[in-house]
N, C-alpha and C. Protein backbone atom coordinates (compact mmCIF):
# COMPACT_ATOMS: atom_id res chain seq x y z
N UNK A 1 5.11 -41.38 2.07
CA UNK A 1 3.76 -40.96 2.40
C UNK A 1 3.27 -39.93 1.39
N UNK A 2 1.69 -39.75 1.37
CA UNK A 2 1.26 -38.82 0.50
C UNK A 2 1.51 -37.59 0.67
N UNK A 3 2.01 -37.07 2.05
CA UNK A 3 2.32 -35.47 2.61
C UNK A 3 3.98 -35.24 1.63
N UNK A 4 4.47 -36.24 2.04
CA UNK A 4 6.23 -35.96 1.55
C UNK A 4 5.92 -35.91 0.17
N UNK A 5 5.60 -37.25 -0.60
CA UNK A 5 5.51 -36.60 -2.21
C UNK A 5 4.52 -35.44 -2.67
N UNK A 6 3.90 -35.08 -1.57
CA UNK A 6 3.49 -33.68 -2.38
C UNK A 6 4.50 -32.49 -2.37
N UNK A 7 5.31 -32.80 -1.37
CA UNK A 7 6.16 -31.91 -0.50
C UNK A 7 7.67 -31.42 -1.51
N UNK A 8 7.75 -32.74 -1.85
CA UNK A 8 8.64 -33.51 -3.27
C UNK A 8 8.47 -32.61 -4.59
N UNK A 9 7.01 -32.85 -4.98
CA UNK A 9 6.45 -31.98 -6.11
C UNK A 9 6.87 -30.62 -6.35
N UNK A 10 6.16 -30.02 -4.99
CA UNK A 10 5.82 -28.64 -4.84
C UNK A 10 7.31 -27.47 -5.43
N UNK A 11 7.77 -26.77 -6.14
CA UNK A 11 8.71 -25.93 -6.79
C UNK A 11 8.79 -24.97 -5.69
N UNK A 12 9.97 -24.52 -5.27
CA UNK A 12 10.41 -23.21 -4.47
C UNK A 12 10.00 -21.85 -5.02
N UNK A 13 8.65 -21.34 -5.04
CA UNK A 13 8.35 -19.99 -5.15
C UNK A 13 9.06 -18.77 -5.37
N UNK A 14 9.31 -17.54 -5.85
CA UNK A 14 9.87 -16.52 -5.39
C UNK A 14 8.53 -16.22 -4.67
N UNK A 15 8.83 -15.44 -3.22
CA UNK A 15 7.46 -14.93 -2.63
C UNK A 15 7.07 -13.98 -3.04
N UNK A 16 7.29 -13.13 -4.19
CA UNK A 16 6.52 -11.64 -4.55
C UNK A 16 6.31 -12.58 -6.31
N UNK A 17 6.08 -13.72 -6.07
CA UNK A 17 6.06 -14.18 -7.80
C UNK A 17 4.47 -13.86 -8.26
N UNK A 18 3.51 -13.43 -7.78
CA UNK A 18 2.65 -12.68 -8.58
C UNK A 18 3.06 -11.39 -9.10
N UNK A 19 3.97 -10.48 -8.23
CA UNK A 19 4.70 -9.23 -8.84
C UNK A 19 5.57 -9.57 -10.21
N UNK A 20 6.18 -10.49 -10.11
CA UNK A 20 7.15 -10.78 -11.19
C UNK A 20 6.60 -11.60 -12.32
N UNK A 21 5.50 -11.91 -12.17
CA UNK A 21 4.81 -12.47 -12.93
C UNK A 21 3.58 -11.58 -13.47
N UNK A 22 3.85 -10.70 -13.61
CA UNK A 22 2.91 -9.69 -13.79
C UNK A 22 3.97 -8.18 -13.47
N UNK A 23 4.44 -7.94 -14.47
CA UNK A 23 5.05 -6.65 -14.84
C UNK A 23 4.41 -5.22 -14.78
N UNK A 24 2.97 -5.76 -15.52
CA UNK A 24 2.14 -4.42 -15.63
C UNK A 24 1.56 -4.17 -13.81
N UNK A 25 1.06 -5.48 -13.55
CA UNK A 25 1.07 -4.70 -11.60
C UNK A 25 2.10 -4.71 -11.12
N UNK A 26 3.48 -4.65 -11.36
CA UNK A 26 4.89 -4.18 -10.48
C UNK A 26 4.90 -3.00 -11.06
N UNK A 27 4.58 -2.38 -12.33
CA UNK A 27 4.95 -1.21 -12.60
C UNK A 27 3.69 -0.23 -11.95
N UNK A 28 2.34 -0.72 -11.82
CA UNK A 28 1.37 0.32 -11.42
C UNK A 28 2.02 0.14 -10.29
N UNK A 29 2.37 -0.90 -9.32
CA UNK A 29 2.94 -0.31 -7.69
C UNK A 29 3.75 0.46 -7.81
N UNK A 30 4.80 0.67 -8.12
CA UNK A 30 5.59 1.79 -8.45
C UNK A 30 5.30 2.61 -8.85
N UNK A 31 4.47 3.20 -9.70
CA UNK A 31 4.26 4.48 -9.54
C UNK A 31 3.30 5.02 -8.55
N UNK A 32 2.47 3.65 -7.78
CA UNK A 32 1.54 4.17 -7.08
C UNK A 32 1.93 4.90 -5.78
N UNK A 33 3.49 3.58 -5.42
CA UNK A 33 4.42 4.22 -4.36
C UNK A 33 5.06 5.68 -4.59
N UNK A 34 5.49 6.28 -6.20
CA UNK A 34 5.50 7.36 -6.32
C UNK A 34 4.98 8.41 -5.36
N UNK A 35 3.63 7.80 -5.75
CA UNK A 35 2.51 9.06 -5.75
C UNK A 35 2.45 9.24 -4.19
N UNK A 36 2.64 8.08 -3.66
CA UNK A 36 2.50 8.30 -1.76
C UNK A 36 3.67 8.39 -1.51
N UNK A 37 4.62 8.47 -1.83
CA UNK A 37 5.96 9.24 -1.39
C UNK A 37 6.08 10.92 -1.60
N UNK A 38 5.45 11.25 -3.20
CA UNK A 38 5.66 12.31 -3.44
C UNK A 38 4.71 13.11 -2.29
N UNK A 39 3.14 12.66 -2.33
CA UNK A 39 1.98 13.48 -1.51
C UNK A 39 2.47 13.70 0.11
N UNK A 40 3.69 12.33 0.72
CA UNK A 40 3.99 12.04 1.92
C UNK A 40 5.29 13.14 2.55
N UNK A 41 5.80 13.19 1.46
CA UNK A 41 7.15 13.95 1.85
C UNK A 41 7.22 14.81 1.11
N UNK A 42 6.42 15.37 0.53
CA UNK A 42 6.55 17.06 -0.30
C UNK A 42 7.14 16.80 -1.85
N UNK A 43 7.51 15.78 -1.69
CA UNK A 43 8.40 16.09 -3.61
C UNK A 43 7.64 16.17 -4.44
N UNK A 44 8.01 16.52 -6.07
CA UNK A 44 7.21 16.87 -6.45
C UNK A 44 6.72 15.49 -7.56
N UNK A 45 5.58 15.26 -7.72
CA UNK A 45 4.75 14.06 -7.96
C UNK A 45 5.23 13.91 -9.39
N UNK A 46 5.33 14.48 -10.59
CA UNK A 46 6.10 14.59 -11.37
C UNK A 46 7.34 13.88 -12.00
N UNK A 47 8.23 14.38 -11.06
CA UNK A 47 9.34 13.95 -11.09
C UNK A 47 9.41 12.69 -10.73
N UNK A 48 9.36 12.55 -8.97
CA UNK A 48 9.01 10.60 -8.95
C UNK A 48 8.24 9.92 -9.89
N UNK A 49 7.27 10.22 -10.59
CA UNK A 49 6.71 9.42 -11.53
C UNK A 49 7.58 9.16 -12.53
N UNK A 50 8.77 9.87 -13.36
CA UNK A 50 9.61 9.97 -14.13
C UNK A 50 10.82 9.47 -13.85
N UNK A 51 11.48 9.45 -12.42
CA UNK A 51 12.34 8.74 -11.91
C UNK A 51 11.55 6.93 -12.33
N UNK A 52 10.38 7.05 -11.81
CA UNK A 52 10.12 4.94 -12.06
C UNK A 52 9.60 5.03 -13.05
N UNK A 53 9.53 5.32 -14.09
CA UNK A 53 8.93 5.73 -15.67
C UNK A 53 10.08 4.92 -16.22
N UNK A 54 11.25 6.27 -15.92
CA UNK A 54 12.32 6.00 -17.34
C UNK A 54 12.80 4.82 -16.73
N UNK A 55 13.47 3.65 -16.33
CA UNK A 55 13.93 2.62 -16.51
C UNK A 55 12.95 1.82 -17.14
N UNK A 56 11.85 1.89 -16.57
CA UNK A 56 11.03 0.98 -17.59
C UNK A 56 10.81 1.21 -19.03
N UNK A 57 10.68 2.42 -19.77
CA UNK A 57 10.75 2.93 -20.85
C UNK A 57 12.11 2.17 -21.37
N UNK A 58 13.19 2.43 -20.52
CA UNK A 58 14.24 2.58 -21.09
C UNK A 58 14.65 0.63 -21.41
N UNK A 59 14.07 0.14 -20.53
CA UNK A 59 14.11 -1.72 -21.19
C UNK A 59 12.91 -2.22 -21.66
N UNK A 60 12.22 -1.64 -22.05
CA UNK A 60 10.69 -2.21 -22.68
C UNK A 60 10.97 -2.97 -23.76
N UNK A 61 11.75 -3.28 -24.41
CA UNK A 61 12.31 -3.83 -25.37
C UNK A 61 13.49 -5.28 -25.11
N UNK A 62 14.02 -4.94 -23.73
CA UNK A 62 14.71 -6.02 -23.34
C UNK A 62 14.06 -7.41 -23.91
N UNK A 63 15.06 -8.45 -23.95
CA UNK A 63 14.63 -9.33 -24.57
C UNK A 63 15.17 -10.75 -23.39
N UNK A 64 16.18 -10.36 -22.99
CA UNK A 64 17.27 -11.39 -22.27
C UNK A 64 16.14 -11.73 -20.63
N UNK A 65 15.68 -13.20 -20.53
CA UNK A 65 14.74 -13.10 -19.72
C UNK A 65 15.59 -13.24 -18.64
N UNK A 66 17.00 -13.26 -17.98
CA UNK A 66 17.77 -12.92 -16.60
C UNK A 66 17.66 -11.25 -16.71
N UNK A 67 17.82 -10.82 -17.96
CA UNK A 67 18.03 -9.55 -17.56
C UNK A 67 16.61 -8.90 -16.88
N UNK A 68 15.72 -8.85 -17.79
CA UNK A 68 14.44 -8.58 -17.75
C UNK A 68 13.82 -9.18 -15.92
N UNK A 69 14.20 -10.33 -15.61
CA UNK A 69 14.09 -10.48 -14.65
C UNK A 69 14.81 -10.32 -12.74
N UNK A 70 15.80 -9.79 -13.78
CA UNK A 70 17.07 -8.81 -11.94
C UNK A 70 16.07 -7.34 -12.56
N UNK A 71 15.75 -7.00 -13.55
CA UNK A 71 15.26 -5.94 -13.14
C UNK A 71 13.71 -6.09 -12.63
N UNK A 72 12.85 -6.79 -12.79
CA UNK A 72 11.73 -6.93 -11.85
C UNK A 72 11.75 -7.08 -10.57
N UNK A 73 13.05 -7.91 -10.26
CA UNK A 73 13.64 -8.11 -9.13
C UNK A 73 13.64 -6.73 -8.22
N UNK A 74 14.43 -5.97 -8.93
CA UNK A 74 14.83 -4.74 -7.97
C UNK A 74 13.87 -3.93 -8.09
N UNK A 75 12.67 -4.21 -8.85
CA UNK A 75 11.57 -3.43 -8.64
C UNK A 75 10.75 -3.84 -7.36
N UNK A 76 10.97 -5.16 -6.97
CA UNK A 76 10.01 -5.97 -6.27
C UNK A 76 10.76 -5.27 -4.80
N UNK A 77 11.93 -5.15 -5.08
CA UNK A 77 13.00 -4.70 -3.88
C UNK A 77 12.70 -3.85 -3.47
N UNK A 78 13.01 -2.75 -4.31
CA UNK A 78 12.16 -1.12 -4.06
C UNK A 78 10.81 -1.47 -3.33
N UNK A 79 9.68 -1.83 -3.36
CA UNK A 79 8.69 -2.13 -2.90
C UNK A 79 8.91 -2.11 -1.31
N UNK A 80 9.35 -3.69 -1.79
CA UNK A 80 9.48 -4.32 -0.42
C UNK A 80 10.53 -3.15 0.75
N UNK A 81 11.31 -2.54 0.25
CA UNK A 81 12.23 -2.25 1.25
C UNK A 81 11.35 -0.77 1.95
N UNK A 82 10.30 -0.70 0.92
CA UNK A 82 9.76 0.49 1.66
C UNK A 82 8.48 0.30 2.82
N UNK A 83 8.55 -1.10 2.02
CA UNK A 83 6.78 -1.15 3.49
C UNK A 83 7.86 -1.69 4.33
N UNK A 84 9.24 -2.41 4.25
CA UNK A 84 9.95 -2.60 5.86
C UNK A 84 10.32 -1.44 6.40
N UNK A 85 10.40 -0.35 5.80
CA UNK A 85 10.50 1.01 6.70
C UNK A 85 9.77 1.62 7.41
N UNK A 86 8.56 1.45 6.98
CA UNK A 86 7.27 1.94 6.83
C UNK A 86 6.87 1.07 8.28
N UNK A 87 7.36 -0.57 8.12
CA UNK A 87 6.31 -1.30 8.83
C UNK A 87 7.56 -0.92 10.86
N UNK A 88 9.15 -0.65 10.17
CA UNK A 88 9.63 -0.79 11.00
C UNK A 88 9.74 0.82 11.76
N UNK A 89 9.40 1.36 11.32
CA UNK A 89 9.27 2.91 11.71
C UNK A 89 8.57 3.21 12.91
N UNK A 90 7.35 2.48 12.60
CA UNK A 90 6.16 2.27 13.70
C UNK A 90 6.59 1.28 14.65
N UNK A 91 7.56 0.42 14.52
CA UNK A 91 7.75 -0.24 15.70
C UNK A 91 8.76 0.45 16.40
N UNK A 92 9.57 1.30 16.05
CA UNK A 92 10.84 2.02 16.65
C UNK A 92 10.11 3.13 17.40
N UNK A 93 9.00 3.56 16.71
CA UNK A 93 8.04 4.82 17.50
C UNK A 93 7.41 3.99 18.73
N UNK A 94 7.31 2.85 18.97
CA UNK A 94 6.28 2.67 20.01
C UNK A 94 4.92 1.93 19.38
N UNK A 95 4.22 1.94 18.19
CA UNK A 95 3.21 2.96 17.53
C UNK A 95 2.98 1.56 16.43
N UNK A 96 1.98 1.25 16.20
CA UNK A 96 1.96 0.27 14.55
C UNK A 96 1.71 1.13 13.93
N UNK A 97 2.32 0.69 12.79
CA UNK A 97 2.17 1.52 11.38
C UNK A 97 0.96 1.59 10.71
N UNK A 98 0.16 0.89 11.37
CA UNK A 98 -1.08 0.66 10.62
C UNK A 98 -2.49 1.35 11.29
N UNK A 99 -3.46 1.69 11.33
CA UNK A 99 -4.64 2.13 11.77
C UNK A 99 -5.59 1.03 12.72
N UNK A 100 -5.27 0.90 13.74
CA UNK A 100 -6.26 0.03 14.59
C UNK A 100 -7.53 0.23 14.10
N UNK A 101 -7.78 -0.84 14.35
CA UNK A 101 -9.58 -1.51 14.02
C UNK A 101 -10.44 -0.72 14.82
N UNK A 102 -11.43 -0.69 14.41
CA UNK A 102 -12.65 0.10 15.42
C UNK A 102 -12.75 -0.43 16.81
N UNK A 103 -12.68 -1.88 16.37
CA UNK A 103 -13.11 -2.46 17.58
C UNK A 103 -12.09 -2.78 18.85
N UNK A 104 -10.75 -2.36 18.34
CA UNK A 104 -9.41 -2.19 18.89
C UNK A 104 -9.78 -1.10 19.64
N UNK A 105 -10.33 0.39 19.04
CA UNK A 105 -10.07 1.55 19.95
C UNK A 105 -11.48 1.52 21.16
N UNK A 106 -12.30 1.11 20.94
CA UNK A 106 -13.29 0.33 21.63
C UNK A 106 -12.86 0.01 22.96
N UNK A 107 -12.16 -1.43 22.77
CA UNK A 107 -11.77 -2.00 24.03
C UNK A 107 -10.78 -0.78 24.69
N UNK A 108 -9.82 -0.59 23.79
CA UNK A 108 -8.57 0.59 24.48
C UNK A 108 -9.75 1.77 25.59
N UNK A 109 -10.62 2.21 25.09
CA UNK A 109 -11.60 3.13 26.05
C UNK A 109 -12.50 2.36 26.53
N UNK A 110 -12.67 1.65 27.23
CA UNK A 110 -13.04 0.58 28.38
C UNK A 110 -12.29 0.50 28.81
């Protein structure tokens, strides 16, 4: 059928493959996560920027595309492992992690 050979076609994704496919937006998330870690928990903004700086500095030149790519990898990791903290934090509180809608706090006061 036409559903299965498309199904056939279709290549197994990495799911963050716009991140890895795009270096220069995995590296602005990272430092952007910096910046809301440093403002979030007191450190100093500085330094986290320099902690996710120097590895990238330090392979900008890499050439080996496995290598180049376990390290996008563990950039994508870093990411990810922080909005599951982030997302699971708020579920351990009771609480979503996220800011209800207007129209959420609305009904809640009715």
């Amino acid at each position: 059928t036409h559903v299965s050979d498309a199904r056939a076609n279709m290549s197994v994704r990495h799911p963050a493959a716009f991140l890895l496919e795009s270096p220069l937006k995995l590296y602005r998330d990272c430092i952007r996560l910096a910046d809301v870690l440093a403002k979030k928990q007191g450190f100093p903004r500085e330094a986290l920027r320099t902690q996710v700086t120097a590895p990238w500095r330090r392979n900008q030149r890499e050439k080996d595309p496995e290598t180049y790519m376990r390290q996008r990898e563990s950039a994508v990791r870093g990411l990810s492992n922080y909005m599951f903290y982030e997302a699971s934090k708020g579920a351990m509180d009771g609480a979503p992690s996220f800011a209800p809608e207007d129209d959420e706090e609305e009904a809640a006061a009715k």
